[in-house]
C-alpha atoms as a PDB file:
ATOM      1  CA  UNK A   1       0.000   0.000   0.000  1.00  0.00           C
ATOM      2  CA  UNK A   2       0.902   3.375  -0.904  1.00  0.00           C
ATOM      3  CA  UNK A   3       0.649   6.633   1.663  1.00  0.00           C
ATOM      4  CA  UNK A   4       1.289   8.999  -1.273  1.00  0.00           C
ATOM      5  CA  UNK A   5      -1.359  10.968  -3.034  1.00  0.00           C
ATOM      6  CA  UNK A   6      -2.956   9.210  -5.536  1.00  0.00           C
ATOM      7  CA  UNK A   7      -2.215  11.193  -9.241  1.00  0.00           C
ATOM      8  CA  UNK A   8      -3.633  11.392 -12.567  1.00  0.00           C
ATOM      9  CA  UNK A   9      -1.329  11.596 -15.236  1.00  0.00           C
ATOM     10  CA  UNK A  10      -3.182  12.144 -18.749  1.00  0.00           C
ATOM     11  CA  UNK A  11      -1.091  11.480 -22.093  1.00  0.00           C
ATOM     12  CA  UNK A  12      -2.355  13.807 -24.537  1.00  0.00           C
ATOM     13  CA  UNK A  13      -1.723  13.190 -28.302  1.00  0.00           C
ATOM     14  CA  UNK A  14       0.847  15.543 -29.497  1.00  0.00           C
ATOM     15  CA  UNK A  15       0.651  17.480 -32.867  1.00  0.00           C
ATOM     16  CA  UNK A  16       1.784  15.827 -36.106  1.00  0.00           C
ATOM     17  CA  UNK A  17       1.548  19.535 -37.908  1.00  0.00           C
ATOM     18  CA  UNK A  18       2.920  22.368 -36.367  1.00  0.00           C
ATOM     19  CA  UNK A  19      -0.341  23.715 -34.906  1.00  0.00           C
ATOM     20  CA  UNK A  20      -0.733  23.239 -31.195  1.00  0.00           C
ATOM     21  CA  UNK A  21      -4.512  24.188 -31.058  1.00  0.00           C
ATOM     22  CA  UNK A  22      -5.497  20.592 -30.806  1.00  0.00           C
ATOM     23  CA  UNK A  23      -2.940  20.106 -28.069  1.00  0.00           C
ATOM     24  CA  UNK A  24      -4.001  22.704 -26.036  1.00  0.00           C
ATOM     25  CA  UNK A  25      -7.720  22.026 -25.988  1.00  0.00           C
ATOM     26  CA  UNK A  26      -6.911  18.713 -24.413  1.00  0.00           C
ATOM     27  CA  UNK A  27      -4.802  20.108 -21.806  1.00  0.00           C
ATOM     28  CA  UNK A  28      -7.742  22.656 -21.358  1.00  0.00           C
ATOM     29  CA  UNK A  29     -10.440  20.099 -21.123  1.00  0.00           C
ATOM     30  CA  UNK A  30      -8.086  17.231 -19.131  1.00  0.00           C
ATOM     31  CA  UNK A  31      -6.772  19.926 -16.282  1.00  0.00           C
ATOM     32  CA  UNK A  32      -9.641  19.863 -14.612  1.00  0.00           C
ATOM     33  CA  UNK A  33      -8.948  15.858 -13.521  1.00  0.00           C
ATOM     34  CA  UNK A  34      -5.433  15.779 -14.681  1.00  0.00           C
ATOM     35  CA  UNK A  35      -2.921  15.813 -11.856  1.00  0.00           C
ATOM     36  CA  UNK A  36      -0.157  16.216 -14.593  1.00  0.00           C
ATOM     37  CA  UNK A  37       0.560  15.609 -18.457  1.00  0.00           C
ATOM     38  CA  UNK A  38       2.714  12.711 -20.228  1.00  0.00           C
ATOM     39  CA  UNK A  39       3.840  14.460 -23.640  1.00  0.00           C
ATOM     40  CA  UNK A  40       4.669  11.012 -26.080  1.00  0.00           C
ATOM     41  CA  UNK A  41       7.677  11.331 -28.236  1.00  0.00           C
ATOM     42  CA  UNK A  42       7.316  10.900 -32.378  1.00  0.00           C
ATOM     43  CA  UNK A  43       3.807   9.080 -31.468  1.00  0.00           C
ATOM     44  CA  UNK A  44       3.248   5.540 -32.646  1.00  0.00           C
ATOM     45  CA  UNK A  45       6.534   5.962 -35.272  1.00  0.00           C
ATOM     46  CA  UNK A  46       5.197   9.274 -36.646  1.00  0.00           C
ATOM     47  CA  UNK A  47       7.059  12.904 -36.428  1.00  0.00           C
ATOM     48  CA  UNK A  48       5.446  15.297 -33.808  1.00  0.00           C
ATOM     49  CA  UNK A  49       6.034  18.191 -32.601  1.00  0.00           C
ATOM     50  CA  UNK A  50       8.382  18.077 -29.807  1.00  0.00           C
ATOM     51  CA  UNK A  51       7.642  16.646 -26.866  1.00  0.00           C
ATOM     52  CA  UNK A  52      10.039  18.974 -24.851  1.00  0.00           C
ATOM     53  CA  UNK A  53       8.318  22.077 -26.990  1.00  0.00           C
ATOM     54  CA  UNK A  54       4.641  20.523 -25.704  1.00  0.00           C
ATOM     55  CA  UNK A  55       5.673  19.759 -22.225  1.00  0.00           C
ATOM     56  CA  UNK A  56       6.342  23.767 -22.171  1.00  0.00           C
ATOM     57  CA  UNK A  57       2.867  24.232 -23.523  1.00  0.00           C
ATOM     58  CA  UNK A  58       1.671  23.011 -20.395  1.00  0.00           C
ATOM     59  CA  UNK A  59       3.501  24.645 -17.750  1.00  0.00           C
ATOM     60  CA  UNK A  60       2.948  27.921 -19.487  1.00  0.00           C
ATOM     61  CA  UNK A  61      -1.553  26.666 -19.318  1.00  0.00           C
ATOM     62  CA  UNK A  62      -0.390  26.151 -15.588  1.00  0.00           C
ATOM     63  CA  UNK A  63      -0.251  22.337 -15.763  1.00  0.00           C
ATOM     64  CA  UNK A  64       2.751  19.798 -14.587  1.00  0.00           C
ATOM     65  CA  UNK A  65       4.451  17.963 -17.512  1.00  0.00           C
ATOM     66  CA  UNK A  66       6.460  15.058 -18.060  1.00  0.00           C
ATOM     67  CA  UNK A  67       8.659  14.784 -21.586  1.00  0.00           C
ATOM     68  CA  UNK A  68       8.731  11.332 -23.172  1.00  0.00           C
ATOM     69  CA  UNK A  69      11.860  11.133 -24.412  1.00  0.00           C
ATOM     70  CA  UNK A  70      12.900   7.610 -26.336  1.00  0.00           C
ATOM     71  CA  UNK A  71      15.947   6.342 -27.311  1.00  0.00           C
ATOM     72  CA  UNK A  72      14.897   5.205 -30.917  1.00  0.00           C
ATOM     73  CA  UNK A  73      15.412   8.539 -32.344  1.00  0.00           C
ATOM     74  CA  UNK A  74      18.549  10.074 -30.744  1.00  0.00           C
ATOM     75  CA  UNK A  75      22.130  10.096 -30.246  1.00  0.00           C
ATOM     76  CA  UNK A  76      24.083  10.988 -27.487  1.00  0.00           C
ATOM     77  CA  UNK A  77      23.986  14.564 -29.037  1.00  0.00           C
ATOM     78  CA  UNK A  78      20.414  14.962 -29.817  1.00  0.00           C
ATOM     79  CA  UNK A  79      19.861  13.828 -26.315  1.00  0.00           C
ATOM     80  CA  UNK A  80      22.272  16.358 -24.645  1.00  0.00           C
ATOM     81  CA  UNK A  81      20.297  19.159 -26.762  1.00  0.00           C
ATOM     82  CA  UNK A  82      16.720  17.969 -25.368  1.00  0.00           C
ATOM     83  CA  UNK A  83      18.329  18.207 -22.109  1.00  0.00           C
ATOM     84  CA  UNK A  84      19.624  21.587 -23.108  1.00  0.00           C
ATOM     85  CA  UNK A  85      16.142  22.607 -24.234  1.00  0.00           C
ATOM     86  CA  UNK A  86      14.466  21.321 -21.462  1.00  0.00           C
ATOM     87  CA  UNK A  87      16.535  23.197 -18.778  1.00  0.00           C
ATOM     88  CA  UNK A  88      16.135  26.346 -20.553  1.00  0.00           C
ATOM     89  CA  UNK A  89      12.598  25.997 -20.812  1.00  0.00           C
ATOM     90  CA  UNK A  90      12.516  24.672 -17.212  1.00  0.00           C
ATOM     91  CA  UNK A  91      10.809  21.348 -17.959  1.00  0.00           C
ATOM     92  CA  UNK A  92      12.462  18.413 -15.574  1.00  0.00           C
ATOM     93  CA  UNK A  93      10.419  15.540 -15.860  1.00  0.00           C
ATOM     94  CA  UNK A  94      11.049  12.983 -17.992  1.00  0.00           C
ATOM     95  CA  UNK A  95       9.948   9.519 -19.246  1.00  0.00           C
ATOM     96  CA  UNK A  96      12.802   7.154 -20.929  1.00  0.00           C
ATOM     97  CA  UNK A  97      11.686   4.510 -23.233  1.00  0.00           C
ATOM     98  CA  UNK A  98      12.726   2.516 -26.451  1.00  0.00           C
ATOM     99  CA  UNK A  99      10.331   3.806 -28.559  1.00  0.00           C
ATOM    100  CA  UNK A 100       7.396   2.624 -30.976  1.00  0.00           C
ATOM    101  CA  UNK A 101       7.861   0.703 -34.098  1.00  0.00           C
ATOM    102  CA  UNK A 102       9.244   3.602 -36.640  1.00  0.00           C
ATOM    103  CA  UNK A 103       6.413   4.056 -40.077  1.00  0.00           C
ATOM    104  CA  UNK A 104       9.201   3.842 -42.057  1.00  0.00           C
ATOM    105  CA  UNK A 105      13.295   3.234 -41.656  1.00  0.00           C
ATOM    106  CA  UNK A 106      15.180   2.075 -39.164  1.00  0.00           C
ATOM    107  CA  UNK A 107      16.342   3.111 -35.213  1.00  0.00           C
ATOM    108  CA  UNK A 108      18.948   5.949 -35.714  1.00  0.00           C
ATOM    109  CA  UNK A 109      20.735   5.004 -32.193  1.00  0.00           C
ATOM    110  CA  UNK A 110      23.339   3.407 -29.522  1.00  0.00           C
ATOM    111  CA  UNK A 111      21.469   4.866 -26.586  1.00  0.00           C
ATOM    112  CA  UNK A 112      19.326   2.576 -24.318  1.00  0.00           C
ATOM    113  CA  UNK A 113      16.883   3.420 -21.588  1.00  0.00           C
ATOM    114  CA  UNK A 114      19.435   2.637 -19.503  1.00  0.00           C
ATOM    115  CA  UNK A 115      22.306   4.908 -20.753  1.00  0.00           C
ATOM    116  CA  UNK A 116      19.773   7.564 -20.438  1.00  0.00           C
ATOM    117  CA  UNK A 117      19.190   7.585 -16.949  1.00  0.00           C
ATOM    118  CA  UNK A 118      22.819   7.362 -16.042  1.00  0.00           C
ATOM    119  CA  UNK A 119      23.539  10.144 -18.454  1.00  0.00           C
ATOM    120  CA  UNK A 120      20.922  12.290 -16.612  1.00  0.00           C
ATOM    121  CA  UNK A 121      22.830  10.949 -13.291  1.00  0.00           C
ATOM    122  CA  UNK A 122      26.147  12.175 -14.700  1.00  0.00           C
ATOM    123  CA  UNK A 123      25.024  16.121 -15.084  1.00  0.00           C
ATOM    124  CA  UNK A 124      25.663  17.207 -11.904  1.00  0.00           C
ATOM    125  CA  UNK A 125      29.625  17.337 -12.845  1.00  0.00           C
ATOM    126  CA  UNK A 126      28.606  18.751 -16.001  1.00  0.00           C
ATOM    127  CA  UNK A 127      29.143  22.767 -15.674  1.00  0.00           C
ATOM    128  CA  UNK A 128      26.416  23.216 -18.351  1.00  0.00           C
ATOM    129  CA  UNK A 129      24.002  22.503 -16.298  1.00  0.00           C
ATOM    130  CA  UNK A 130      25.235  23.574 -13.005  1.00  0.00           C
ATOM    131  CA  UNK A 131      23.012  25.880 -12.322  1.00  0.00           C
ATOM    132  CA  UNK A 132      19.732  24.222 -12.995  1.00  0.00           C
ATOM    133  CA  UNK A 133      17.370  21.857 -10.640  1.00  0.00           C
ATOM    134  CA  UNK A 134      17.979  18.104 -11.340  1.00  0.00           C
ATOM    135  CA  UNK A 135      15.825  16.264 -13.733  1.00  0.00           C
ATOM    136  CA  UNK A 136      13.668  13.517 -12.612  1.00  0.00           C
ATOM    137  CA  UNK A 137      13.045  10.356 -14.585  1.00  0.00           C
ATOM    138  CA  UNK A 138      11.139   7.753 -15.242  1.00  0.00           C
ATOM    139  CA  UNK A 139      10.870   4.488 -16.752  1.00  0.00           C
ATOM    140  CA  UNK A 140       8.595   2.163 -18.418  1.00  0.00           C
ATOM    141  CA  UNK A 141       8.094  -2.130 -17.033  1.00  0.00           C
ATOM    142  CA  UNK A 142       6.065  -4.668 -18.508  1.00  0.00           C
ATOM    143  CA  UNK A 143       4.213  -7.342 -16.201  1.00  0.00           C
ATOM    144  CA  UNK A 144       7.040  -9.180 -15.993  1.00  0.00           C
ATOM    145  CA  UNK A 145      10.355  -9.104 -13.480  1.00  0.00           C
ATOM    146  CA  UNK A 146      11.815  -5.859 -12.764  1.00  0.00           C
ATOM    147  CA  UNK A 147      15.340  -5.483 -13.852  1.00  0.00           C
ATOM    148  CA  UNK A 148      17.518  -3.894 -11.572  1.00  0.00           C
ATOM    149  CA  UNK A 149      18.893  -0.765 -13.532  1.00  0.00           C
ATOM    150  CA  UNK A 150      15.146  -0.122 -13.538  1.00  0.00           C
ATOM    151  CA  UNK A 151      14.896   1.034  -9.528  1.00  0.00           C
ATOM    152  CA  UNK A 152      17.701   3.471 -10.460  1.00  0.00           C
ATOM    153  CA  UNK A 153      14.571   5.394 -11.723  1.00  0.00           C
ATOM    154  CA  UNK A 154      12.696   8.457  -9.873  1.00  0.00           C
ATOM    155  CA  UNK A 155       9.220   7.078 -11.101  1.00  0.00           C
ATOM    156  CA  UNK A 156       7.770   4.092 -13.243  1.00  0.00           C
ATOM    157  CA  UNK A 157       4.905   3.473 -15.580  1.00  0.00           C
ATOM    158  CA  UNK A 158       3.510   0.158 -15.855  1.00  0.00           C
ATOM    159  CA  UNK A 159       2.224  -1.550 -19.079  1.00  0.00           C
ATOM    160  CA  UNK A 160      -1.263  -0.701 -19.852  1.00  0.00           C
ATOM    161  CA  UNK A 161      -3.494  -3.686 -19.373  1.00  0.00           C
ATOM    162  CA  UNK A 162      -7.183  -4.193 -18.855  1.00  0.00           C
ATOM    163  CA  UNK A 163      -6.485  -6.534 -15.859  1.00  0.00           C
ATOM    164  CA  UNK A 164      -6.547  -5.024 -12.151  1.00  0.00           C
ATOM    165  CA  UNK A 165      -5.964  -8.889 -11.183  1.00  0.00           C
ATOM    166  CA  UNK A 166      -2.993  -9.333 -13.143  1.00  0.00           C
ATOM    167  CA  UNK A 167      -1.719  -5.549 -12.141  1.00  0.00           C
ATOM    168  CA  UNK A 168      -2.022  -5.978  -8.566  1.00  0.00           C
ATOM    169  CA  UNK A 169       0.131  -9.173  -8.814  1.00  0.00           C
ATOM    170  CA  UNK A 170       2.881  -7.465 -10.547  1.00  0.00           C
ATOM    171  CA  UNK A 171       2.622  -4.748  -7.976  1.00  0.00           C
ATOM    172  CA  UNK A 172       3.078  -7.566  -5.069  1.00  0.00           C
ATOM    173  CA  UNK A 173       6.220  -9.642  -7.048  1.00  0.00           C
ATOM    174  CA  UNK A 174       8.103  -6.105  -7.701  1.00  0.00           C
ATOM    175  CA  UNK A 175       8.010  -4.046  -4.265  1.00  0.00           C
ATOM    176  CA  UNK A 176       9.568  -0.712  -5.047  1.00  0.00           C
ATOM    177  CA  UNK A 177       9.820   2.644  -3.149  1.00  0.00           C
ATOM    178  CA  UNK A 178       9.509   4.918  -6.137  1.00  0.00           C
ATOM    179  CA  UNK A 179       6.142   5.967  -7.221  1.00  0.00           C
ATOM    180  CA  UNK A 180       4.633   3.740  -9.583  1.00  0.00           C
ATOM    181  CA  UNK A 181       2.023   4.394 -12.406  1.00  0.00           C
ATOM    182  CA  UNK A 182      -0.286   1.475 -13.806  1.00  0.00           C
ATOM    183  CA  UNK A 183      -0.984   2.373 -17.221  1.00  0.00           C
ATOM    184  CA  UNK A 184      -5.226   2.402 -18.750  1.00  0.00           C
ATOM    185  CA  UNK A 185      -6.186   2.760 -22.051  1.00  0.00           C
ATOM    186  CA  UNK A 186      -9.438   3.745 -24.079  1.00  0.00           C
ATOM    187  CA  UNK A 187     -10.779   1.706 -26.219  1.00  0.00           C
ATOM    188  CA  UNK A 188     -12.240   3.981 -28.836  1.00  0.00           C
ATOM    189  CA  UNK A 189     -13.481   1.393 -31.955  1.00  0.00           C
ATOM    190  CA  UNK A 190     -13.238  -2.355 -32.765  1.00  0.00           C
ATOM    191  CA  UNK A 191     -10.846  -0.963 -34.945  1.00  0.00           C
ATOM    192  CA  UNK A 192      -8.585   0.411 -32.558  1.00  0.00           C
ATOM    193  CA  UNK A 193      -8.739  -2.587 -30.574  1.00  0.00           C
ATOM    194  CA  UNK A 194      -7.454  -5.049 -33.648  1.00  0.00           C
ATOM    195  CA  UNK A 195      -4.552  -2.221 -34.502  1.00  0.00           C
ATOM    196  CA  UNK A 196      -3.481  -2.887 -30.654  1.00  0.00           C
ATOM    197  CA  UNK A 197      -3.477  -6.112 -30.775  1.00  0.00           C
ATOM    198  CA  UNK A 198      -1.835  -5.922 -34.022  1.00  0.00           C
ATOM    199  CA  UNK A 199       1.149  -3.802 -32.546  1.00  0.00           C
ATOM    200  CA  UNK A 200       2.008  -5.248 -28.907  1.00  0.00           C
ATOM    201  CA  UNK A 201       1.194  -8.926 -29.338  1.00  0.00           C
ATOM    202  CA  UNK A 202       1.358  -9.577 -25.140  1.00  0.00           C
ATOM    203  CA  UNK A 203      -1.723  -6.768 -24.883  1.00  0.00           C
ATOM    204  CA  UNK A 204      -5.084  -9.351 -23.766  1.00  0.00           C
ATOM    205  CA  UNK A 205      -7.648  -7.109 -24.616  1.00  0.00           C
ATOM    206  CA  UNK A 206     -11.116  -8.858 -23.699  1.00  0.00           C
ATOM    207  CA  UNK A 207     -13.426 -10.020 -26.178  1.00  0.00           C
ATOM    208  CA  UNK A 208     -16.306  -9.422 -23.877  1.00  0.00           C
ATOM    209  CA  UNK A 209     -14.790  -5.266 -23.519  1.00  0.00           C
ATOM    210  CA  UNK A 210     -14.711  -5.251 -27.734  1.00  0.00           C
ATOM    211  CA  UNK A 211     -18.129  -6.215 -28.087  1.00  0.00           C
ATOM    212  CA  UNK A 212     -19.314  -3.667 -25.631  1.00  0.00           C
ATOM    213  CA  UNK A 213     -17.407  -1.308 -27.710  1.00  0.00           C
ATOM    214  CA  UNK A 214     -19.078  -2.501 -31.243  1.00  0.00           C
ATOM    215  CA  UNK A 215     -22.328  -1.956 -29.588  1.00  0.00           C
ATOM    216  CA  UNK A 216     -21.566   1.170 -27.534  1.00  0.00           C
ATOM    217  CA  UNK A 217     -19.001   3.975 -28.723  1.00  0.00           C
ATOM    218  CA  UNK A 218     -18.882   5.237 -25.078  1.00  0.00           C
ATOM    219  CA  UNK A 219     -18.316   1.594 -23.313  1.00  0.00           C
ATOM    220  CA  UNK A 220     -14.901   2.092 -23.870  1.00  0.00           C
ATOM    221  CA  UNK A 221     -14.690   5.342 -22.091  1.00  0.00           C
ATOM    222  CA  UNK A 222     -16.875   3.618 -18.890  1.00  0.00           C
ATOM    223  CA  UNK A 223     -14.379   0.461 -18.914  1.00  0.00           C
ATOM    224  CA  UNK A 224     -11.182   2.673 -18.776  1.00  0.00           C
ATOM    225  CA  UNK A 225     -12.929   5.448 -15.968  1.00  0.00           C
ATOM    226  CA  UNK A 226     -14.330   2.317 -14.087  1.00  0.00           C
ATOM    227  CA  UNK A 227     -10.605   0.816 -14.125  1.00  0.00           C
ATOM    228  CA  UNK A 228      -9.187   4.035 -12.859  1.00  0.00           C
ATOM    229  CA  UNK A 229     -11.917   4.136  -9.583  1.00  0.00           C
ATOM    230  CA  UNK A 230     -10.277   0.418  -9.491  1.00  0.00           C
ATOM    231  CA  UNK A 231      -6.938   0.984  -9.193  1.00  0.00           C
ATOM    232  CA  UNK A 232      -7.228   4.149  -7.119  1.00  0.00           C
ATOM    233  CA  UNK A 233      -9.041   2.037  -4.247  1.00  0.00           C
ATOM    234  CA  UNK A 234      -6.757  -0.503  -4.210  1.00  0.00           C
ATOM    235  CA  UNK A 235      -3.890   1.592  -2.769  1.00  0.00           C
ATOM    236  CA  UNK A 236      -1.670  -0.542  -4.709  1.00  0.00           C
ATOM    237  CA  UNK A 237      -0.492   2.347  -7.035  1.00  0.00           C
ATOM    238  CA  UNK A 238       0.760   5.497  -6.805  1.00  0.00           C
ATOM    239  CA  UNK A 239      -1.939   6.696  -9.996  1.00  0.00           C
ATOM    240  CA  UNK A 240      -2.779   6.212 -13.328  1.00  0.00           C
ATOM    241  CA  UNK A 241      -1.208   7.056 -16.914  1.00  0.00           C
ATOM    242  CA  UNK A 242      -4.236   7.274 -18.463  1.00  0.00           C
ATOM    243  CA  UNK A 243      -4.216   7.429 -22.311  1.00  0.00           C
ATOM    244  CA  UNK A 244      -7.807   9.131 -22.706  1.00  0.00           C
ATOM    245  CA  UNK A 245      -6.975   8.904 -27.059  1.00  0.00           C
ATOM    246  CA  UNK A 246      -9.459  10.783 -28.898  1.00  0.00           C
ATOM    247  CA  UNK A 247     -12.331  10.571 -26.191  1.00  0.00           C
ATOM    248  CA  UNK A 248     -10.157  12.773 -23.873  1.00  0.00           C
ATOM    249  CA  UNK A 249     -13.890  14.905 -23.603  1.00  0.00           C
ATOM    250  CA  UNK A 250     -15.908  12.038 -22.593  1.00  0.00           C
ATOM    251  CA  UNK A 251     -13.183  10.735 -19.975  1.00  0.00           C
ATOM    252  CA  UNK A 252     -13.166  14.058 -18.349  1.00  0.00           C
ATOM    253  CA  UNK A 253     -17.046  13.864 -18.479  1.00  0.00           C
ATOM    254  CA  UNK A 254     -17.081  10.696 -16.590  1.00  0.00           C
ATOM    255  CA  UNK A 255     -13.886  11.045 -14.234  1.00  0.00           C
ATOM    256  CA  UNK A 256     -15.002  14.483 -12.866  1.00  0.00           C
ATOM    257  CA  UNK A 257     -17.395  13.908 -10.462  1.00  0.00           C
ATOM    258  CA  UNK A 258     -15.677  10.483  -9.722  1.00  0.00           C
ATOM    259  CA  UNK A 259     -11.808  11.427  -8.518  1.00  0.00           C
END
């Protein structure tokens, strides 16, 4: 059991044009149950907009941010200029991962999640950034064993899955100190829900939860709110990375009156 606040963190879908209207009506609608914003990082293998740039956005709308960074796209000297960026436009939260599937070509990089973190751990003896607040950073787990290097991390998201059950045992078999985040999805179509399944083979979306969908637009929304109310009473978790996709209006809707 957790003592510490429980949080909402919403990920909002970041701009493929550069146009940020879209972006900041979600952040807009979201604040009001949003605890703090994930910003995702070239979006399901397409170009976006910065996620540094969009994690700005949001501080300057009032909000808290975190930067997905991953490790698909960069070098060691792209990622010392996002670091660069992000002190000078005082964003410090971060989230390391690999990275989705690129559309098109190949990963461009040596780094690792790994060699991220302990190149953010290294800056302190780096005069270029001696005079700004340490980053903090997070990482990403599946439902399976935690590696080690992982707890080096400030923060961790969990894998979305549709299972509190299977959650809450992952939870129990990897006790760590650092907050942790389970990770809830909305199911918006059948469509979306083959495309998942299509892209992360080890998602178990349920059948029953698809059908609801085919007949219902909104069951989707009520599934992933409902799973939220779960997880919060459990105590088990520190909050939620909710990923609200384009229903972002009906989850705030729903979640309002709720959290």
């Amino acid at each position: 059991m957790t003592d510490r606040p429980f949080e909402l963190v919403c990920e909002v879908e970041p701009p493929t044009r550069p146009d940020l209207k879209h972006v900041r009506h979600q952040i807009g609608t979201l604040s009001k149950v949003a605890h703090s914003f994930l910003i995702p990082d070239n979006h399901i293998g397409r170009a976006t907009v910065s996620s540094v740039a969009v994690a700005h956005e949001v501080q300057e709308m009032g909000g808290r941010s975190i930067a997905c960074l991953n490790s698909r796209d960069r070098n060691l000297l792209g990622f010392r200029r996002d670091l660069l960026t992000a002190a000078a436009y005082g964003v410090d939260q971060f989230l390391f991962v690999y990275g989705d599937k690129p559309n098109s070509g190949n990963r461009t990089s040596d780094l690792t999640v790994r060699s991220m973190i302990e190149e953010v751990r290294s800056l302190g003896e780096d005069p270029a950034f001696a005079r700004t607040p340490a980053f903090r950073v997070g990482t990403a787990a599946g439902l399976r064993p935690l590696p080690a290097w992982k707890r080096a991390a400030d923060f961790m998201f969990v894998q979305v899955s549709f299972s509190v059950e299977a959650l809450l045992r992952w939870r129990e078999a990897n006790p760590v100190d650092m907050p942790v985040y389970a990770g809830v999805m909305v199911i918006a179509s059948e469509n979306h829900a083959r495309r998942l399944a299509d892209a992360i083979p080890d998602i178990d979306i349920p059948a029953g939860l698809v059908e609801r969908i085919a007949a219902d637009r909104l069951a989707g929304v009520e599934a992933a709110c409902e799973q939220v109310l779960r997880i919060r009473d459990s105590g088990a978790f520190d909050g939620v990375h909710l990923i609200p996709v384009a229903r972002y209006r009906e989850v705030e809707a729903r979640l309002s009156g709720a959290l």
